[in-house]
PDB file of N, CA and C in Angstrom:
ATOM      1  N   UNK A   1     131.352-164.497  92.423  1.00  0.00           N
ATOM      2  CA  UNK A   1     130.003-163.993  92.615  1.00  0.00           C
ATOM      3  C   UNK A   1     129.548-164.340  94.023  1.00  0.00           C
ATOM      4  N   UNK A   2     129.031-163.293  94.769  1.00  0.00           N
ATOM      5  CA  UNK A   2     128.611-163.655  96.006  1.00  0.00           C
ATOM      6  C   UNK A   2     126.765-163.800  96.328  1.00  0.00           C
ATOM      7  N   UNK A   3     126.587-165.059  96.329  1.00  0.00           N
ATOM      8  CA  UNK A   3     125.399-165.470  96.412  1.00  0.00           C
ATOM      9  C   UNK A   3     125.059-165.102  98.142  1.00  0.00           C
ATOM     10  N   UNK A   4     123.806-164.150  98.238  1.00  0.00           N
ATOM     11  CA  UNK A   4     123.258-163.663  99.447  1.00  0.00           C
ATOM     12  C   UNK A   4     122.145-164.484  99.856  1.00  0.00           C
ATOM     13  N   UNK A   5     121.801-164.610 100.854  1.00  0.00           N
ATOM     14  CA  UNK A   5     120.551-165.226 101.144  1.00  0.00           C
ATOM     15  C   UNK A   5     119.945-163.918 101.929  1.00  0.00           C
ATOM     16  N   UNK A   6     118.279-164.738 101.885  1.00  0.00           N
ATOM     17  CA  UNK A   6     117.506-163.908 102.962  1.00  0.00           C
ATOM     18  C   UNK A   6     118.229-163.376 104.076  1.00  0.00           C
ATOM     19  N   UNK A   7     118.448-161.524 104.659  1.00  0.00           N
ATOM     20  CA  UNK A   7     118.599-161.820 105.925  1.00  0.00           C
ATOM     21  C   UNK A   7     120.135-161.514 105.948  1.00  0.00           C
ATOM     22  N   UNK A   8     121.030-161.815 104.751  1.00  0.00           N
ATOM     23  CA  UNK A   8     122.605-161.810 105.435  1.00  0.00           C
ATOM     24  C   UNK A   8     122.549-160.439 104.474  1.00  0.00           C
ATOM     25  N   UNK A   9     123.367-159.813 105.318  1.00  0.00           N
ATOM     26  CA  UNK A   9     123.906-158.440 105.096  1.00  0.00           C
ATOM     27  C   UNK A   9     125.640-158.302 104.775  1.00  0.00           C
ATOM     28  N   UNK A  10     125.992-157.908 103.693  1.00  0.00           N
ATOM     29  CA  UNK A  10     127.519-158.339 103.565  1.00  0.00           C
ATOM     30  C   UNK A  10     128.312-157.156 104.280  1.00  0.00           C
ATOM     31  N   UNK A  11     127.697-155.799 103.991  1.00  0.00           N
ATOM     32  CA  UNK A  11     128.917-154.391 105.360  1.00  0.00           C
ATOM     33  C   UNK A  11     128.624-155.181 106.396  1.00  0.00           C
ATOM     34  N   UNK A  12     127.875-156.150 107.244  1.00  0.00           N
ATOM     35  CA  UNK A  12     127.713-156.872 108.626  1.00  0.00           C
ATOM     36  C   UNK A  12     129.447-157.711 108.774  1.00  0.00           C
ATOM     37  N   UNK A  13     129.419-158.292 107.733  1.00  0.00           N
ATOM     38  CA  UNK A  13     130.572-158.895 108.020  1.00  0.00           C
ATOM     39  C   UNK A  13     131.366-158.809 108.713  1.00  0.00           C
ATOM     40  N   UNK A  14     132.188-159.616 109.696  1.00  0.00           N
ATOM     41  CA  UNK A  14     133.509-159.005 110.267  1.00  0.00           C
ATOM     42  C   UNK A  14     133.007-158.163 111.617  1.00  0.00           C
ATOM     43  N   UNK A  15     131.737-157.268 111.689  1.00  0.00           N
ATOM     44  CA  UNK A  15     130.965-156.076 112.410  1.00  0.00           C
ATOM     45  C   UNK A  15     130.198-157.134 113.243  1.00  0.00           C
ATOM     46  N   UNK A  16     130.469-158.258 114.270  1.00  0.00           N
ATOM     47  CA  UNK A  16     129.668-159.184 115.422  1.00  0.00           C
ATOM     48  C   UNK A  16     128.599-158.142 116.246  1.00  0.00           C
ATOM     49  N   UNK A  17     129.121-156.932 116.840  1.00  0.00           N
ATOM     50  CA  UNK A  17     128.182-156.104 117.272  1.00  0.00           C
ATOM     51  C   UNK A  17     127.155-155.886 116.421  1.00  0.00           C
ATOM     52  N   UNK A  18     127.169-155.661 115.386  1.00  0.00           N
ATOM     53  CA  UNK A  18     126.257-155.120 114.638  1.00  0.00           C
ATOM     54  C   UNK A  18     124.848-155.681 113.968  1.00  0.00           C
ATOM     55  N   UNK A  19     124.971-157.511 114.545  1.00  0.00           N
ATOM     56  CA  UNK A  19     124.258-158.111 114.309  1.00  0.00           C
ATOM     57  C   UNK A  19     123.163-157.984 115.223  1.00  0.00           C
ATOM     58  N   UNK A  20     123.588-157.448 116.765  1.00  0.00           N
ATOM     59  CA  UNK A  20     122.491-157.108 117.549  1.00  0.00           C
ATOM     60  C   UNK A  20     121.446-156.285 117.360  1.00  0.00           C
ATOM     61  N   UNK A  21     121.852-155.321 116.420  1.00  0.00           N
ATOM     62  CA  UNK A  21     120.925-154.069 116.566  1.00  0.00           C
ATOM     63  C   UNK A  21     120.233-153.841 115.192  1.00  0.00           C
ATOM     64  N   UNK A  22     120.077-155.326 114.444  1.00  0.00           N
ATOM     65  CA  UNK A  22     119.361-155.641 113.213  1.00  0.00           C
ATOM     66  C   UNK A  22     118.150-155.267 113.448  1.00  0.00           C
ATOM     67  N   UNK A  23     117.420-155.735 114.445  1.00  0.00           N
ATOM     68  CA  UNK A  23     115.948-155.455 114.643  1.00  0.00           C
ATOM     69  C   UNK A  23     115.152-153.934 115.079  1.00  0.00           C
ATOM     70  N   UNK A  24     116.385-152.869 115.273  1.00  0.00           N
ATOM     71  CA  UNK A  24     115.559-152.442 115.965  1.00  0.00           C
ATOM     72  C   UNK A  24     115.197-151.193 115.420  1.00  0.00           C
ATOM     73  N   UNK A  25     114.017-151.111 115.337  1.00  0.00           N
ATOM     74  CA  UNK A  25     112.648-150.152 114.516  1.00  0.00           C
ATOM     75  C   UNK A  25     113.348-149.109 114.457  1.00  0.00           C
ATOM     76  N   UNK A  26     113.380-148.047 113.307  1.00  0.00           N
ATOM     77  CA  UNK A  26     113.676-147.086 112.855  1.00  0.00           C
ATOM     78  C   UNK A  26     112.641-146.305 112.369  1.00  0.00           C
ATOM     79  N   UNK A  27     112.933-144.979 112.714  1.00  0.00           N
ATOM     80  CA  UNK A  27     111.650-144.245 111.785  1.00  0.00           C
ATOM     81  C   UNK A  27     111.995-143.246 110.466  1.00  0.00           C
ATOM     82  N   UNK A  28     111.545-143.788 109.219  1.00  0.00           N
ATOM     83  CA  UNK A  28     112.092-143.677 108.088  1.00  0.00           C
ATOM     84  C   UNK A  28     110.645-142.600 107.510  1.00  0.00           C
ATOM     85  N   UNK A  29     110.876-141.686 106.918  1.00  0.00           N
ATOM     86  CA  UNK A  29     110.239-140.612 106.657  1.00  0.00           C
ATOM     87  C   UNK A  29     110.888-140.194 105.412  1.00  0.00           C
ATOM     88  N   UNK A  30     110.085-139.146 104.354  1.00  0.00           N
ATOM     89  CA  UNK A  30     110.445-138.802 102.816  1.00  0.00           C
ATOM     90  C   UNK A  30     109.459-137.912 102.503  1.00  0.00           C
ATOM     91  N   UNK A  31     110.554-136.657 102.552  1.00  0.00           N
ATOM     92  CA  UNK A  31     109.664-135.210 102.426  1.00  0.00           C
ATOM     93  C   UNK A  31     109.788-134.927 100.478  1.00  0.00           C
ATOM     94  N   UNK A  32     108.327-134.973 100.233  1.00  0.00           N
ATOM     95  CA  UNK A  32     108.466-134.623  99.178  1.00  0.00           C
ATOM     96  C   UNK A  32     108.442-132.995  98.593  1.00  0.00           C
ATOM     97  N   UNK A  33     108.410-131.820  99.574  1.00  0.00           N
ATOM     98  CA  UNK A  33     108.644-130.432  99.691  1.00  0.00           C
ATOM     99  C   UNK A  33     108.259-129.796 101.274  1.00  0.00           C
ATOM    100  N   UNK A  34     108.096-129.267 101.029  1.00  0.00           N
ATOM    101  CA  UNK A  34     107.158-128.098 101.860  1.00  0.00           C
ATOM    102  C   UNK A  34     106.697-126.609 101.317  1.00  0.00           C
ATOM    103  N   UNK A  35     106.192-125.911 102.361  1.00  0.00           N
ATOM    104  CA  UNK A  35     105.375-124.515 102.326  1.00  0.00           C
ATOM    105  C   UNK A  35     105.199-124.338 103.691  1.00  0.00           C
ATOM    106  N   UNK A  36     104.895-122.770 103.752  1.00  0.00           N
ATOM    107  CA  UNK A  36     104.420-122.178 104.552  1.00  0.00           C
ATOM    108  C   UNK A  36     103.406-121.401 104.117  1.00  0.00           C
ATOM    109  N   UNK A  37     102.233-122.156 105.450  1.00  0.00           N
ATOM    110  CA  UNK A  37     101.162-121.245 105.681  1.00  0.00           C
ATOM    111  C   UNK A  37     100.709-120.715 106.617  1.00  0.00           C
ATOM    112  N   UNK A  38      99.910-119.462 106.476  1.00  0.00           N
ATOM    113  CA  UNK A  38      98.963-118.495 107.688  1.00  0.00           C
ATOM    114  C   UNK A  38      97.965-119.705 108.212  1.00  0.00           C
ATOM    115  N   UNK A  39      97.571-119.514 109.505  1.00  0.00           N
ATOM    116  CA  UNK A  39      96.891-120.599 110.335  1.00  0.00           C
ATOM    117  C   UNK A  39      95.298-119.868 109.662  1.00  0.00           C
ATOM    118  N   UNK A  40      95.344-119.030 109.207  1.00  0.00           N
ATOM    119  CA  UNK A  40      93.861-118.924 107.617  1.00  0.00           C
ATOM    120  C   UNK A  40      93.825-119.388 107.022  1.00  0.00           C
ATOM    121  N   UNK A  41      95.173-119.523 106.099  1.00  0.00           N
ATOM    122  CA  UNK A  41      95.082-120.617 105.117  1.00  0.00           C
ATOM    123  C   UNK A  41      94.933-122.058 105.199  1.00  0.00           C
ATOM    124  N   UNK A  42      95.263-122.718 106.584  1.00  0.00           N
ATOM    125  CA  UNK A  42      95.596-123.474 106.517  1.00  0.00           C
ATOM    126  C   UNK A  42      93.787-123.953 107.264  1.00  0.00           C
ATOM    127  N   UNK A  43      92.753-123.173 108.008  1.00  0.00           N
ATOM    128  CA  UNK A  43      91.684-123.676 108.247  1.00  0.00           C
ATOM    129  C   UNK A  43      90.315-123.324 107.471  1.00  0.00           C
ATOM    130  N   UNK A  44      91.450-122.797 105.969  1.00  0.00           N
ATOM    131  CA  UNK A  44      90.426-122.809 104.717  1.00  0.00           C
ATOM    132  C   UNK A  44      90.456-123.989 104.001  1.00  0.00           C
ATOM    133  N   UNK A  45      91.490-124.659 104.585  1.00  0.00           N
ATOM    134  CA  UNK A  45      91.973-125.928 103.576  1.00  0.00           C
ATOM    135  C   UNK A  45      90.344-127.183 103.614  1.00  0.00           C
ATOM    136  N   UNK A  46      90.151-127.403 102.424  1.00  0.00           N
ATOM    137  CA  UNK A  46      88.740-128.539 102.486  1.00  0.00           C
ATOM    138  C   UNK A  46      89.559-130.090 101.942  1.00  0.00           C
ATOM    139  N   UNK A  47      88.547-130.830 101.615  1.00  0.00           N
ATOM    140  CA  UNK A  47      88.710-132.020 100.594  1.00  0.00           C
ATOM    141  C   UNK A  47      89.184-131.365  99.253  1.00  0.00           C
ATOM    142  N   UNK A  48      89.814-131.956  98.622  1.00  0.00           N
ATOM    143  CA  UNK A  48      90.274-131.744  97.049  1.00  0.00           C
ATOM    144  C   UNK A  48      91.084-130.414  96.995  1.00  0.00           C
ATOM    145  N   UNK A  49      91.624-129.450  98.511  1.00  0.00           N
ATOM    146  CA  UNK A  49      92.865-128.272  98.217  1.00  0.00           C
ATOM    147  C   UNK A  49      94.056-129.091  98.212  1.00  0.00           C
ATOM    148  N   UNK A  50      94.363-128.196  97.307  1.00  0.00           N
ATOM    149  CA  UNK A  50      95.642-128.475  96.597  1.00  0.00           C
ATOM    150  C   UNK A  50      96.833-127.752  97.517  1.00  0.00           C
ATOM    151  N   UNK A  51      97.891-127.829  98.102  1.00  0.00           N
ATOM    152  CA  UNK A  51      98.886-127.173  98.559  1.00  0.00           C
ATOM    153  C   UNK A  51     100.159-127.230  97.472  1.00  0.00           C
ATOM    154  N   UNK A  52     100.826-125.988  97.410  1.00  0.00           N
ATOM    155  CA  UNK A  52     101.746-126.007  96.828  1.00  0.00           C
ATOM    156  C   UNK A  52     103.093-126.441  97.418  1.00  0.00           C
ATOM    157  N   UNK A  53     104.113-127.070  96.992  1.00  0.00           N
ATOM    158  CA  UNK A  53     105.317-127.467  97.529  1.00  0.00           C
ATOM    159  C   UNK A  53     106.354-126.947  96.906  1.00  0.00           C
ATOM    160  N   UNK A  54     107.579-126.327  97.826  1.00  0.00           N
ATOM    161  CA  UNK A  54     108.615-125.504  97.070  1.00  0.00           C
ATOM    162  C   UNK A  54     109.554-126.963  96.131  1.00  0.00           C
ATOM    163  N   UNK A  55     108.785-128.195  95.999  1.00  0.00           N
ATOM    164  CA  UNK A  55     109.689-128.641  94.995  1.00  0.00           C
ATOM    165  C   UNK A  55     109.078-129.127  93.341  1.00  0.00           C
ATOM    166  N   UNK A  56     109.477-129.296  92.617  1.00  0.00           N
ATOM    167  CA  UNK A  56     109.327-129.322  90.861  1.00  0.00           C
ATOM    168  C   UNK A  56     108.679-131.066  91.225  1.00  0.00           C
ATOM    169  N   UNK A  57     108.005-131.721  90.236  1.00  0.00           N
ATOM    170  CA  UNK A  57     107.174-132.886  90.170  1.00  0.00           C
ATOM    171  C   UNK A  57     108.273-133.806  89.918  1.00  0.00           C
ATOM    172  N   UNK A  58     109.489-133.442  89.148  1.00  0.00           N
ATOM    173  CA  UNK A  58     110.672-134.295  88.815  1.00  0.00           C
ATOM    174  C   UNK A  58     111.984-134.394  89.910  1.00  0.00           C
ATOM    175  N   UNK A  59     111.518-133.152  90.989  1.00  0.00           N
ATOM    176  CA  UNK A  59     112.930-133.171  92.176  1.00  0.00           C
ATOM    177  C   UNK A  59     113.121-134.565  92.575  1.00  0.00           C
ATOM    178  N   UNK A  60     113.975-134.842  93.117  1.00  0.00           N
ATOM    179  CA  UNK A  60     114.268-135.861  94.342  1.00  0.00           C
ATOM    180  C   UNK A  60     113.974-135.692  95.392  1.00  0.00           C
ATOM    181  N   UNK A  61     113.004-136.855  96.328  1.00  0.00           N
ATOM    182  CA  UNK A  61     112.478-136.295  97.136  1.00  0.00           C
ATOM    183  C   UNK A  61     114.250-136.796  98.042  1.00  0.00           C
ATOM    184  N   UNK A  62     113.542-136.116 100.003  1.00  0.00           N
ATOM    185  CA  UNK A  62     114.801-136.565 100.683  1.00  0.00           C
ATOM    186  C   UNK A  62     114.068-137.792 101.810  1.00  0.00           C
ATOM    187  N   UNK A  63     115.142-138.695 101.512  1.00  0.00           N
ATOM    188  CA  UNK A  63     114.709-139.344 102.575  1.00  0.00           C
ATOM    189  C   UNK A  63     115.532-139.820 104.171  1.00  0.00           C
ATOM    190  N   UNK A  64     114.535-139.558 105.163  1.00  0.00           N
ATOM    191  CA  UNK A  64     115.144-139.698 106.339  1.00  0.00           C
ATOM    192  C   UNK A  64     115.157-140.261 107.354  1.00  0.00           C
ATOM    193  N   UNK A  65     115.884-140.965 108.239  1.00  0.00           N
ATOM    194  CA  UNK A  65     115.782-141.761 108.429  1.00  0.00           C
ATOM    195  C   UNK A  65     116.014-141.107 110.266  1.00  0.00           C
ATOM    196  N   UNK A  66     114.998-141.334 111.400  1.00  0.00           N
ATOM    197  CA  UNK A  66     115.165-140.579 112.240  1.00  0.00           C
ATOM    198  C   UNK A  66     115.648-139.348 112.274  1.00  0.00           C
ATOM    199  N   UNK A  67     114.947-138.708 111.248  1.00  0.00           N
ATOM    200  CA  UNK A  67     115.020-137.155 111.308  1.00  0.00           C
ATOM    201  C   UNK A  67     116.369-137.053 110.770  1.00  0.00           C
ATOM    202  N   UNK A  68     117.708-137.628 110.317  1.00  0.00           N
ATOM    203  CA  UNK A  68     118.887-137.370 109.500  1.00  0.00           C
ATOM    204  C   UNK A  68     118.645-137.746 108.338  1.00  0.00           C
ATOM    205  N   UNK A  69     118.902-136.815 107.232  1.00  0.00           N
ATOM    206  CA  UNK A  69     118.777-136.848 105.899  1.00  0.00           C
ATOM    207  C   UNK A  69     120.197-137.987 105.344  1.00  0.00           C
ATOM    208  N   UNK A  70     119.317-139.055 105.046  1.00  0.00           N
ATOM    209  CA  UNK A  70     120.391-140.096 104.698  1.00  0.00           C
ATOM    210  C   UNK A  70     120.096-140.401 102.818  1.00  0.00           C
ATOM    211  N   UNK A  71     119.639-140.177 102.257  1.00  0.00           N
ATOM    212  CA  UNK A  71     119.445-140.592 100.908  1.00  0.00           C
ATOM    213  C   UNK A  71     118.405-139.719  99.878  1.00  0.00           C
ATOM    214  N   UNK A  72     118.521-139.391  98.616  1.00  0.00           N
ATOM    215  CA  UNK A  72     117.412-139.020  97.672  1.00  0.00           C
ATOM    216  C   UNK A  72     117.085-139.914  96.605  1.00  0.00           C
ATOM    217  N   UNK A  73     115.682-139.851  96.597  1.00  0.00           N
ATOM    218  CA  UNK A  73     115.426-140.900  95.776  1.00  0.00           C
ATOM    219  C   UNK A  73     113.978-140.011  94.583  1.00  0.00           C
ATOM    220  N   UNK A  74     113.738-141.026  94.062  1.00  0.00           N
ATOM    221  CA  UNK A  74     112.483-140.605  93.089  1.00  0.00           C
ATOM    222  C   UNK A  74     110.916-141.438  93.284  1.00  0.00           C
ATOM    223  N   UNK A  75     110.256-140.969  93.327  1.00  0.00           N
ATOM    224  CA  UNK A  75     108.910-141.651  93.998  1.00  0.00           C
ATOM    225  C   UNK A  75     108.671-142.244  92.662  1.00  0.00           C
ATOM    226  N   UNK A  76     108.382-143.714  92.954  1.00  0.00           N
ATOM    227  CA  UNK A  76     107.352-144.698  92.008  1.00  0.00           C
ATOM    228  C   UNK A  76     106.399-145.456  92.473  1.00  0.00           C
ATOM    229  N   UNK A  77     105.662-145.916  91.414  1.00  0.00           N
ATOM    230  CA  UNK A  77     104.164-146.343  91.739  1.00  0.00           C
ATOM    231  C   UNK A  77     104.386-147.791  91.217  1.00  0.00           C
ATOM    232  N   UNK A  78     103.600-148.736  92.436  1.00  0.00           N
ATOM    233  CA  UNK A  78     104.050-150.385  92.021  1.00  0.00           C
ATOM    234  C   UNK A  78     102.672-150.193  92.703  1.00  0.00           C
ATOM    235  N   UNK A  79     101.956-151.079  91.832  1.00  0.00           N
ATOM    236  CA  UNK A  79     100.207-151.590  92.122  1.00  0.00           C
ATOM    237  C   UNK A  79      99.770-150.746  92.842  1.00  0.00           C
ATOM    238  N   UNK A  80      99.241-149.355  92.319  1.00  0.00           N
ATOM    239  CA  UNK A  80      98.763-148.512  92.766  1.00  0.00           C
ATOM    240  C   UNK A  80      98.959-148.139  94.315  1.00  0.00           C
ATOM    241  N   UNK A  81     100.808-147.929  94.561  1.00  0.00           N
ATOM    242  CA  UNK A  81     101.048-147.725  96.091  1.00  0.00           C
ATOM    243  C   UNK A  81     102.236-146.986  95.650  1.00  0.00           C
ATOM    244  N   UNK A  82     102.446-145.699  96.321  1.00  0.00           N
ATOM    245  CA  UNK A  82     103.756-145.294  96.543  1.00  0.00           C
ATOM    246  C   UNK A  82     104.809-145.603  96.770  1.00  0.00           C
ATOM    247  N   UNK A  83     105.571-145.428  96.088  1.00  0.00           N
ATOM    248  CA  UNK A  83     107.364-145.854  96.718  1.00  0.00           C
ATOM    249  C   UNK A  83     108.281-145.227  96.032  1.00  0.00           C
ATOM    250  N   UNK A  84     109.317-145.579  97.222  1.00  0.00           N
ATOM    251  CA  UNK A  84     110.473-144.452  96.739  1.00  0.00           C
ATOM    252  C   UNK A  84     112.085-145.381  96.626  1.00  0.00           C
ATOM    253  N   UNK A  85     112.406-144.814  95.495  1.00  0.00           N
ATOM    254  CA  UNK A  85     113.559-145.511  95.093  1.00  0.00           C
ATOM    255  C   UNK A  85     114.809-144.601  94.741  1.00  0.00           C
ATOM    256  N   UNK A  86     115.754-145.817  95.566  1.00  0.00           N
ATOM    257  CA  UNK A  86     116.727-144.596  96.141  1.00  0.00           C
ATOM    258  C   UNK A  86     117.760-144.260  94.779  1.00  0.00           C
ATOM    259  N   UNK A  87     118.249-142.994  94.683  1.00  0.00           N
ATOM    260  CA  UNK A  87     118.985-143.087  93.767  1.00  0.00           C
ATOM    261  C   UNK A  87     120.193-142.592  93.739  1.00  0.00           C
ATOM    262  N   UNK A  88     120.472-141.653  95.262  1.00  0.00           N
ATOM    263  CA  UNK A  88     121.606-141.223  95.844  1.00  0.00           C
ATOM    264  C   UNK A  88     121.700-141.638  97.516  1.00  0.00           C
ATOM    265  N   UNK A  89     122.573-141.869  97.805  1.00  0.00           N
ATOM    266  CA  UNK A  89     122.937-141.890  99.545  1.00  0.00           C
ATOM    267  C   UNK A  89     123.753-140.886  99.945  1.00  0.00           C
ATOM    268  N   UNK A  90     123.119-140.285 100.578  1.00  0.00           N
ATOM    269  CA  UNK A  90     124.657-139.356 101.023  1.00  0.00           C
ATOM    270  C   UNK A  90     125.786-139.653 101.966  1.00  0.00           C
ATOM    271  N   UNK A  91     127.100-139.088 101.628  1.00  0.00           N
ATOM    272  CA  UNK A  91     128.385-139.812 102.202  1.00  0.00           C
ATOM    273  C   UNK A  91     128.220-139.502 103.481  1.00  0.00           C
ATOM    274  N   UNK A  92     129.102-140.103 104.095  1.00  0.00           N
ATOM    275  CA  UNK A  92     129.341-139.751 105.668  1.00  0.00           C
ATOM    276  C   UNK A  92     129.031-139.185 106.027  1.00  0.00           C
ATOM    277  N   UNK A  93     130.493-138.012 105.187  1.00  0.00           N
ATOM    278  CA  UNK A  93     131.166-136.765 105.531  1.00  0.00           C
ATOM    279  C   UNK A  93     130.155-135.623 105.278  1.00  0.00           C
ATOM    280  N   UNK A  94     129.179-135.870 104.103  1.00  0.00           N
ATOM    281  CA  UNK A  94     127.543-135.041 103.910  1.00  0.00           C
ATOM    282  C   UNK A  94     126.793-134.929 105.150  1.00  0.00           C
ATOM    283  N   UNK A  95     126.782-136.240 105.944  1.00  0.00           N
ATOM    284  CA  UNK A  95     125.968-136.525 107.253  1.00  0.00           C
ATOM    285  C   UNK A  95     126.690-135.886 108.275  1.00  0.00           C
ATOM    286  N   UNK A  96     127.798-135.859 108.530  1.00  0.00           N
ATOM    287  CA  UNK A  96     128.408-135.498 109.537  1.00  0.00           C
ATOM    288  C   UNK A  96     128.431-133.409 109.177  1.00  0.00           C
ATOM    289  N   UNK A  97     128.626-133.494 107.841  1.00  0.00           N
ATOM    290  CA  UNK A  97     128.014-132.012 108.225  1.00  0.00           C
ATOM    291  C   UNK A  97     126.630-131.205 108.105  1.00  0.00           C
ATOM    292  N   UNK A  98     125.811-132.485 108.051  1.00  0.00           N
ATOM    293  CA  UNK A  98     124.483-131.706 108.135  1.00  0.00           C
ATOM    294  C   UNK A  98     124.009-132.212 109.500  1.00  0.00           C
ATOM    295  N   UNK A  99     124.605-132.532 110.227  1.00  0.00           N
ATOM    296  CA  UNK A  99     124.519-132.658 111.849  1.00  0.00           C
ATOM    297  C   UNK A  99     125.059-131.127 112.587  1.00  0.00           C
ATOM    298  N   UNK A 100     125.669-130.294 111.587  1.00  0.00           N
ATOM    299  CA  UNK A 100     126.359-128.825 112.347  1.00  0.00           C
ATOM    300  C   UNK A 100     125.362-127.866 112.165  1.00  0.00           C
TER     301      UNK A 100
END
């Protein structure tokens, strides 16, 4: 059994470079659909409009991580706050072809 502490990362292992670039800020984003609208519709929009999203209430949203789609997960609620929990990663070889 491998007991982890705060902080140690076990794929780090063995990877000395990789300990450098622990810190540095990423921008992590999670589209839960989209739509398209007419710039009418969109400066009819008030308090309490509703927009529709091309995805179902049960999809997976995607989440991304500097704009590359790295994982899908399912949105949950912990003390009345959003979050998303991952429930797929996509492989590499997924990443490397949604870079074409």
């Amino acid at each position: 059994m491998n007991n982890l502490q705060p902080g140690q990362y076990p794929a780090a292992e063995g990877r000395g470079n990789l300990k450098l670039i622990m810190d540095v800020p990423l921008q992590v984003s999670v589209e839960l659909g989209s739509t398209k609208m007419r710039i009418k519709e969109i400066l009819e929009l008030g308090v309490g409009s509703v927009i529709e999203l091309d995805k179902l209430a049960s999809d997976p949203v995607d989440v991304y991580v500097n704009g590359r789609l790295i994982a899908r997960g399912e949105v949950v609620v912990i003390d009345e706050t959003f979050g998303i929990k991952i429930t797929d990663i996509i492989s590499p070889i997924e990443r490397v072809t949604n870079l074409q």
